[in-house]
C-alpha atoms as a PDB file:
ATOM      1  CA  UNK A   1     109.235  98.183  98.546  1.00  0.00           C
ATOM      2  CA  UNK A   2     109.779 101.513 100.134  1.00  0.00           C
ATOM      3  CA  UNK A   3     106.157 103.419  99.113  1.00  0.00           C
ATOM      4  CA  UNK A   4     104.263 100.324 100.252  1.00  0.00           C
ATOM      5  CA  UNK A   5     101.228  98.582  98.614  1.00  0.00           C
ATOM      6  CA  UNK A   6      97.936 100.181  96.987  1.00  0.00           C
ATOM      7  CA  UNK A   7      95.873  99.202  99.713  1.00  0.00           C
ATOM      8  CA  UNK A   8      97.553 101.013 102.004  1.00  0.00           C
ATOM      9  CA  UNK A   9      98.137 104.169  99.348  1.00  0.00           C
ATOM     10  CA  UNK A  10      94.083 103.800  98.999  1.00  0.00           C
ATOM     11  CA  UNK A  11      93.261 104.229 102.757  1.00  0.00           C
ATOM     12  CA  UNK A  12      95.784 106.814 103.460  1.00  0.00           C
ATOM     13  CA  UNK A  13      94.283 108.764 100.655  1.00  0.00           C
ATOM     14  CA  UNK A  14      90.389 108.279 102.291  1.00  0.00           C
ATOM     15  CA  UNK A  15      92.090 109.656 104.872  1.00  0.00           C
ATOM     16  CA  UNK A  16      93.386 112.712 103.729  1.00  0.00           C
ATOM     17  CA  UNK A  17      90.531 113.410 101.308  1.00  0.00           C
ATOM     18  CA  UNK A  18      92.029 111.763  98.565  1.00  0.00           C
ATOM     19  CA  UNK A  19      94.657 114.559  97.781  1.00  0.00           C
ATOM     20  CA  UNK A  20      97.563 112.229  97.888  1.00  0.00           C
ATOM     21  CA  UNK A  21      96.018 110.245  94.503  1.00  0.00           C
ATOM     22  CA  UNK A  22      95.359 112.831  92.294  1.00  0.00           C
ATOM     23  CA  UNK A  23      93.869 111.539  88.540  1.00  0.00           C
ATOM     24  CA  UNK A  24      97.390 111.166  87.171  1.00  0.00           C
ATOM     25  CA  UNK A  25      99.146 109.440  89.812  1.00  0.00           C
ATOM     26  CA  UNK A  26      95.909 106.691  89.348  1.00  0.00           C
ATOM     27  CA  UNK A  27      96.071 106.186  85.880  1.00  0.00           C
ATOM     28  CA  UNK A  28      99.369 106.078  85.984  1.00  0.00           C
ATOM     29  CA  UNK A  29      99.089 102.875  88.529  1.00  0.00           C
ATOM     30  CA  UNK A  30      96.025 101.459  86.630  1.00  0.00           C
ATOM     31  CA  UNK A  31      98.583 101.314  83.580  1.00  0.00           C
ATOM     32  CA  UNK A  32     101.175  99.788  85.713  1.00  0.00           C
ATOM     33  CA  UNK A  33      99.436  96.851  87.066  1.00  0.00           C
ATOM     34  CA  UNK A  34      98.520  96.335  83.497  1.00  0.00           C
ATOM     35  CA  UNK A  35     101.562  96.416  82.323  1.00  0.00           C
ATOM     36  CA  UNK A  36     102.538  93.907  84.880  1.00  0.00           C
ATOM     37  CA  UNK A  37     100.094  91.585  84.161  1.00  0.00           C
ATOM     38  CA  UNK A  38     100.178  91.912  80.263  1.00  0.00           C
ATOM     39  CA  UNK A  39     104.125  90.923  81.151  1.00  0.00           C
ATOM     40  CA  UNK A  40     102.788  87.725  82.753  1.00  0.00           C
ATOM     41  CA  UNK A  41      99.710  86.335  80.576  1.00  0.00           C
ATOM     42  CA  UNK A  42     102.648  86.721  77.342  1.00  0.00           C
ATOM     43  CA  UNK A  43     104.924  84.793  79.952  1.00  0.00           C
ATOM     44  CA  UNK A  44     101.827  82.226  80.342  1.00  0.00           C
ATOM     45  CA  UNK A  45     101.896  83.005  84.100  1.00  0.00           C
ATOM     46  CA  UNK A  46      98.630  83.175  85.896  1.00  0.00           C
ATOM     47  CA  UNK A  47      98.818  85.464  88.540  1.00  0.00           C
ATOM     48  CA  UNK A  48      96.000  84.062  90.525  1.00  0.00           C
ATOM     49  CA  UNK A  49      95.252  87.201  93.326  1.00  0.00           C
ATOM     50  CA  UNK A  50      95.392  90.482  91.733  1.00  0.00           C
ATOM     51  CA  UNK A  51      94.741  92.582  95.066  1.00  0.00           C
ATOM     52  CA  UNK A  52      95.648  96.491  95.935  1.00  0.00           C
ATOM     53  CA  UNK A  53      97.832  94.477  98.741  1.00  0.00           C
ATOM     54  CA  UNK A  54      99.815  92.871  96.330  1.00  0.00           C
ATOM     55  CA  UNK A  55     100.877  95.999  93.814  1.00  0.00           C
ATOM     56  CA  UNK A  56     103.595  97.429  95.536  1.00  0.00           C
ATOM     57  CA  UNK A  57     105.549 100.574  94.932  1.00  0.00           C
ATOM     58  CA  UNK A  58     109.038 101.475  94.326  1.00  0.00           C
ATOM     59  CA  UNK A  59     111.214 104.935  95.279  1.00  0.00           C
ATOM     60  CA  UNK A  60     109.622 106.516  92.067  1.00  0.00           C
ATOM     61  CA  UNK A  61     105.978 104.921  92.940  1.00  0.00           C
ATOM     62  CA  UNK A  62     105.666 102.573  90.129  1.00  0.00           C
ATOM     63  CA  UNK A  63     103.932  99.371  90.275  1.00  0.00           C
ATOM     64  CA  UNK A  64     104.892  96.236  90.845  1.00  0.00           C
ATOM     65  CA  UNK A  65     103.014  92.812  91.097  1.00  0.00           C
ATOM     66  CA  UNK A  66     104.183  90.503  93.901  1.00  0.00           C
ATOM     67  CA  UNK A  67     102.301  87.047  95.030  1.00  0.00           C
ATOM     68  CA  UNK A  68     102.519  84.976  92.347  1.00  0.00           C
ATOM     69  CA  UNK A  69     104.309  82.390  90.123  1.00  0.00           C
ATOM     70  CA  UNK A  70     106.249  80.101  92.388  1.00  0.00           C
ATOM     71  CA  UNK A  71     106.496  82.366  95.186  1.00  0.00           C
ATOM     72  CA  UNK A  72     102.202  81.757  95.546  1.00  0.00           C
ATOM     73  CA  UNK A  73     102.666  78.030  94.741  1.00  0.00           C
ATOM     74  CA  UNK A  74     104.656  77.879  97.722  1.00  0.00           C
ATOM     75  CA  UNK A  75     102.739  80.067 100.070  1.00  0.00           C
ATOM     76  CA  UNK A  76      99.838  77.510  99.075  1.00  0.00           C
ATOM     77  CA  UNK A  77     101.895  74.490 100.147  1.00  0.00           C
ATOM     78  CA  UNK A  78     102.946  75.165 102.771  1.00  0.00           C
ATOM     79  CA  UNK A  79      99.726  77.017 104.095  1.00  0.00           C
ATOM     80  CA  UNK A  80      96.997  74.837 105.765  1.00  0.00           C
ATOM     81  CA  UNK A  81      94.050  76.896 103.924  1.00  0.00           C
ATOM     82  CA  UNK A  82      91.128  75.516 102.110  1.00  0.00           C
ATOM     83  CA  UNK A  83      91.717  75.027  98.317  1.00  0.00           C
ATOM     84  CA  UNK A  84      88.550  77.438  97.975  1.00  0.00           C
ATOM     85  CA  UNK A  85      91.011  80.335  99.523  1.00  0.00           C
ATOM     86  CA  UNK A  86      93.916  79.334  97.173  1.00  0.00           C
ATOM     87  CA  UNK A  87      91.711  80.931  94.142  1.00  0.00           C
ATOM     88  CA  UNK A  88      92.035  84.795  94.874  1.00  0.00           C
ATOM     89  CA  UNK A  89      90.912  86.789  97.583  1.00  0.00           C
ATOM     90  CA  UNK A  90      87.048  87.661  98.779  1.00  0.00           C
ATOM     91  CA  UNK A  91      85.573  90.452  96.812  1.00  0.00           C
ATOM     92  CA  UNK A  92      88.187  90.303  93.768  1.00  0.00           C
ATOM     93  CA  UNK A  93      88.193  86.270  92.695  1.00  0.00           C
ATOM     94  CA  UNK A  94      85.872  86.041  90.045  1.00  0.00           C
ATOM     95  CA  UNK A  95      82.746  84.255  89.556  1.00  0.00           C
ATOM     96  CA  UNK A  96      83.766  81.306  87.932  1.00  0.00           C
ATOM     97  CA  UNK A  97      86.977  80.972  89.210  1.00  0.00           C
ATOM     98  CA  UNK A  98      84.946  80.428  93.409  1.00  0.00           C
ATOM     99  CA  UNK A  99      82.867  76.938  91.352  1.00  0.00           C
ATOM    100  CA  UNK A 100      86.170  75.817  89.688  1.00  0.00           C
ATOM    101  CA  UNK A 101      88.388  76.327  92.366  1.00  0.00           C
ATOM    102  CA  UNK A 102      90.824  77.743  89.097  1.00  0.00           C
ATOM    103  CA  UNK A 103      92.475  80.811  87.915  1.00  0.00           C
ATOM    104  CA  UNK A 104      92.839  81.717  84.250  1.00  0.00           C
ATOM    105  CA  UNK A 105      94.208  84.582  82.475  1.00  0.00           C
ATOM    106  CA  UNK A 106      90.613  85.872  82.292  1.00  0.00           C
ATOM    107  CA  UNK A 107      90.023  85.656  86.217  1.00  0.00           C
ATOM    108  CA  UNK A 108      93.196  87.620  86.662  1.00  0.00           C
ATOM    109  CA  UNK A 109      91.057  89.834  84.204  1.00  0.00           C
ATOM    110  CA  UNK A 110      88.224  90.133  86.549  1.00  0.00           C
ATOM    111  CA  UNK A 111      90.177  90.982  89.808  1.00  0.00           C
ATOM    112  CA  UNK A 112      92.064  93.883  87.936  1.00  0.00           C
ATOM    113  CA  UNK A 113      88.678  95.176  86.886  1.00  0.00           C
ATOM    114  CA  UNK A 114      87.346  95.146  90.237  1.00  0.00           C
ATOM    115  CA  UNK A 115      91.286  96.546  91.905  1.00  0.00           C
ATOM    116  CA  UNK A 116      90.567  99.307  88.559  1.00  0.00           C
ATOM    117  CA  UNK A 117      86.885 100.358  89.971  1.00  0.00           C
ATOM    118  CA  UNK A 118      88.403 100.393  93.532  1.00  0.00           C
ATOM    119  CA  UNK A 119      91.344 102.588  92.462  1.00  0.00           C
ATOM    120  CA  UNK A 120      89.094 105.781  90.541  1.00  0.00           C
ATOM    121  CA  UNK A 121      86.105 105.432  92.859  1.00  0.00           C
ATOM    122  CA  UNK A 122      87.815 104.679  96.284  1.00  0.00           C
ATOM    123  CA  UNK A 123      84.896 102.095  97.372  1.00  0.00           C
ATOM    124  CA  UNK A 124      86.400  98.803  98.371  1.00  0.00           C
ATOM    125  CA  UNK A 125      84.604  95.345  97.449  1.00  0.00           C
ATOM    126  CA  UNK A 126      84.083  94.499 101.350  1.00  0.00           C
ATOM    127  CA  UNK A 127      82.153  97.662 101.968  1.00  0.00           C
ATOM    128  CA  UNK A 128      78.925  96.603  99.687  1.00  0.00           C
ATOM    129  CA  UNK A 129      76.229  93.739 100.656  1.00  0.00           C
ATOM    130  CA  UNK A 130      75.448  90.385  98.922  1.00  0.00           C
ATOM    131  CA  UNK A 131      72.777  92.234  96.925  1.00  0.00           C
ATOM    132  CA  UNK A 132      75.087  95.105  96.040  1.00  0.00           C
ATOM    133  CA  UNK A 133      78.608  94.598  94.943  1.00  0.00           C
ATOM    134  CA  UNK A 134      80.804  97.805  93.433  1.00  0.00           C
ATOM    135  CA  UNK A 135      80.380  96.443  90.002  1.00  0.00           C
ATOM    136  CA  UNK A 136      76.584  96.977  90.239  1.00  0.00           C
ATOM    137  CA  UNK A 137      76.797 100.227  92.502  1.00  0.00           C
ATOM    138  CA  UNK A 138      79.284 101.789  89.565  1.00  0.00           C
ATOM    139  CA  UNK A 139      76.420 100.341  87.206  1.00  0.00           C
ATOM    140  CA  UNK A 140      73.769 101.992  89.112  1.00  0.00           C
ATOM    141  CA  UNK A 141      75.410 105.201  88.849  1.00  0.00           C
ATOM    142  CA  UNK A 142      75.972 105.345  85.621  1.00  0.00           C
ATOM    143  CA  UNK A 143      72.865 104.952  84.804  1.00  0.00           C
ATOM    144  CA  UNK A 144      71.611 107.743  86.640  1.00  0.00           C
ATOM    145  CA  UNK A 145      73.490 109.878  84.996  1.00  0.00           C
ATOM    146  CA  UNK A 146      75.417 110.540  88.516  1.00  0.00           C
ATOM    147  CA  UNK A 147      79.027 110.336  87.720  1.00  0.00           C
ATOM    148  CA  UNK A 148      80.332 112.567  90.836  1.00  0.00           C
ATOM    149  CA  UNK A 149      79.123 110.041  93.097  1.00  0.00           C
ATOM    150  CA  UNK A 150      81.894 107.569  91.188  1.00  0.00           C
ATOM    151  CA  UNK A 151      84.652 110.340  92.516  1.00  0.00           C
ATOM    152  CA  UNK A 152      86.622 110.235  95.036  1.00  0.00           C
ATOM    153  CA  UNK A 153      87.006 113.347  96.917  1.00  0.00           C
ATOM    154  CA  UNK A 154      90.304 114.321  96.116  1.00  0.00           C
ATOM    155  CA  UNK A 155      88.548 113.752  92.352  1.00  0.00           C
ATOM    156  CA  UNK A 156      85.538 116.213  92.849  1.00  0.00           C
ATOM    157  CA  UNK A 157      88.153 118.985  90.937  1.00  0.00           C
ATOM    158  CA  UNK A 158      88.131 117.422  87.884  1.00  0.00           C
ATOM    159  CA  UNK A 159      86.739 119.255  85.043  1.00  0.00           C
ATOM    160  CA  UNK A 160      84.149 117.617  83.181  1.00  0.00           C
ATOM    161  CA  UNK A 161      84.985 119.368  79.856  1.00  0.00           C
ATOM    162  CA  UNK A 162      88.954 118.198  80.661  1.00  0.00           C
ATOM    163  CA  UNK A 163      90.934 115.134  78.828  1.00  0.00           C
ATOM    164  CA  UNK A 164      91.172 113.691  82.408  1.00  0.00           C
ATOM    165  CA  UNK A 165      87.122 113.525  82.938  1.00  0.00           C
ATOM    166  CA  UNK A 166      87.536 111.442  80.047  1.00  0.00           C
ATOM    167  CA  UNK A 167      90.359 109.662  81.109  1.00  0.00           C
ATOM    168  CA  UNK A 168      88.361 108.707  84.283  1.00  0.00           C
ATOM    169  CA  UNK A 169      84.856 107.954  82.458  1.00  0.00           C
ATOM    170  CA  UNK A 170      87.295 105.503  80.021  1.00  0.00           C
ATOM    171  CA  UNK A 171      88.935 103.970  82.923  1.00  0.00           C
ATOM    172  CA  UNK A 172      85.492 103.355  84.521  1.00  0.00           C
ATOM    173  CA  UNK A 173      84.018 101.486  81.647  1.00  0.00           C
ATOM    174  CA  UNK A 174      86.847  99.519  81.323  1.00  0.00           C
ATOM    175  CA  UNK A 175      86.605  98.667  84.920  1.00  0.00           C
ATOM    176  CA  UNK A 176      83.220  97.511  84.027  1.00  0.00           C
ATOM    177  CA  UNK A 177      84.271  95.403  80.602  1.00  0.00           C
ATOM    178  CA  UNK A 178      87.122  93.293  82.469  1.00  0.00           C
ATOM    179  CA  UNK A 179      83.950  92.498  85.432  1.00  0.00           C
ATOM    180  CA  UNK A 180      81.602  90.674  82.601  1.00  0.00           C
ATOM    181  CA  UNK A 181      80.088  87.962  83.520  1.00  0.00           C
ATOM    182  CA  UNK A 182      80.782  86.003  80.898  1.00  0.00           C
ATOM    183  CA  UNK A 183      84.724  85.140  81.100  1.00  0.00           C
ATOM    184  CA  UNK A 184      84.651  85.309  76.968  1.00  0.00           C
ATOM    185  CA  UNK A 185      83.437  88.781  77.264  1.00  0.00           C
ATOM    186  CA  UNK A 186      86.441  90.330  79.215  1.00  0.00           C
ATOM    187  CA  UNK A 187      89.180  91.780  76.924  1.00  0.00           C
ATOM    188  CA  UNK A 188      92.515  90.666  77.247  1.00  0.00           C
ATOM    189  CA  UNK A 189      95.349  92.160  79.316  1.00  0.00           C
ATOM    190  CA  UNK A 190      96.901  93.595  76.228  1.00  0.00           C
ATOM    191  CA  UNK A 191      93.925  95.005  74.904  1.00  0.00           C
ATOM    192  CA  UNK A 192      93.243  96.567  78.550  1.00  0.00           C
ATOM    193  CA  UNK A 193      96.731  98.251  77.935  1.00  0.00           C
ATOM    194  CA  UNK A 194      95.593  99.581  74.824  1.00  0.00           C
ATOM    195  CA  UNK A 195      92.135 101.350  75.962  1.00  0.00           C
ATOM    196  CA  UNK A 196      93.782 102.756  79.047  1.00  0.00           C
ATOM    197  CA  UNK A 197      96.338 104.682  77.035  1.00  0.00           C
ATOM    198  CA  UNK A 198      93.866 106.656  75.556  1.00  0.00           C
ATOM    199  CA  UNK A 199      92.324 104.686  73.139  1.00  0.00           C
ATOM    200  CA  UNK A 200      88.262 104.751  73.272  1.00  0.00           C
ATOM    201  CA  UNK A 201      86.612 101.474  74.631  1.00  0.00           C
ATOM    202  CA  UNK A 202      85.081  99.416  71.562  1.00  0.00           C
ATOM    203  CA  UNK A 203      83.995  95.951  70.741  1.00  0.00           C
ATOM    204  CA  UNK A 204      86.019  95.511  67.921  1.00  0.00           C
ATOM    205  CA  UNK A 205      89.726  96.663  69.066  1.00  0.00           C
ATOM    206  CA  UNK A 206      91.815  93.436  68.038  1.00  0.00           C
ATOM    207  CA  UNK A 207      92.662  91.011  70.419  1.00  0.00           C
ATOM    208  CA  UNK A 208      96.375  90.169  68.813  1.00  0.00           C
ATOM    209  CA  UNK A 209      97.070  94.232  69.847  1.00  0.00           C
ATOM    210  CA  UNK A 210     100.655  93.760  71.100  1.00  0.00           C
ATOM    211  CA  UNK A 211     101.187  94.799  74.861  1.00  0.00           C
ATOM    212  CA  UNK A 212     103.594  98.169  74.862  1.00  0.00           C
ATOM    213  CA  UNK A 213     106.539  98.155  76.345  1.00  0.00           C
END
């Protein structure tokens, strides 16, 4: 792909002060991975290590998924790895997912909330401690009340009486919703599509919402 992978979009951006991902050029990615994956559950495909190293971007920086399906199947044979690496990558593999040793459309779930809270707040999973991961640091935050320590820099611009705060603040909470705990309180990849176009984050949006095209 000839705009390279999100990883390397991310750290080019801490780089520069953030300027090269403005707040529409990130939601517009956050939708595209969704997309992606909502393309893949409704294909019954598992994805298995949703990572900003595997979205990758075209001419016209869209998203694409890469890594998984056969192609991951056969990185996994032929790689002499533990099983307990074959389940997603450090710092995005869900909870359950490191004592099972499986993926499920609902881990996949987890690792885009934690590539989502990576993406609008520019902290990576690696940089926090055991005691602190970036699910609980964007918790703590909230809770203070501090929501410009959530922006990145090349964020700090954005009005907080503008549709794009908003935008962000949704985008941040679902973040948060696709990291519960409890696998059966995540939302589904179609219903993720749903919220981040715009529609507010609620308990009771349906789960049989069809994906958009």
């Amino acid at each position: 792909m000839p705009n390279g992978n999100l990883a390397t979009l991310l750290q080019e951006a801490s780089h520069q002060d953030g300027h090269v991902l403005n707040w529409p050029m990130r939601h517009l990615i956050a939708l595209g991975i969704a997309r992606g994956l909502a393309f893949l559950h409704t294909s019954n495909i598992v994805h298995g290590d949703v990572k900003p190293q595997n979205v990758l971007f075209d001419a016209d920086f869209e998203a694409h998924l890469s890594d998984f399906g056969l192609e991951r199947l056969m990185i996994a044979t032929l790689s002499e790895t533990s099983t307990s690496a074959s389940v997603g990558t450090l710092g995005y593999v869900s909870p359950e997912a490191v004592l099972t040793g499986e993926t499920t459309k609902e881990s996949d779930v987890y690792s885009f909330g934690i590539v989502l809270l990576e993406l609008f707040t520019g902290k990576r999973p690696v940089m926090f401690t055991q005691d602190e991961d970036i699910v609980k640091w964007v918790k703590k935050q909230l809770q203070r009340g501090q929501i410009t320590e959530l922006l990145e820099p090349g964020l700090l611009e954005l009005d907080p009486e503008s549709s794009e705060w908003e935008e962000f603040l949704l985008g941040v909470k679902v973040g948060l919703l696709c990291t519960a705990p409890d696998p059966l309180d995540r939302p589904t990849i179609p219903d993720i599509v749903f919220m981040l176009e715009g529609c507010r984050v609620s308990p009771d949006i349906p789960s049989s919402q069809p994906s958009p095209a």
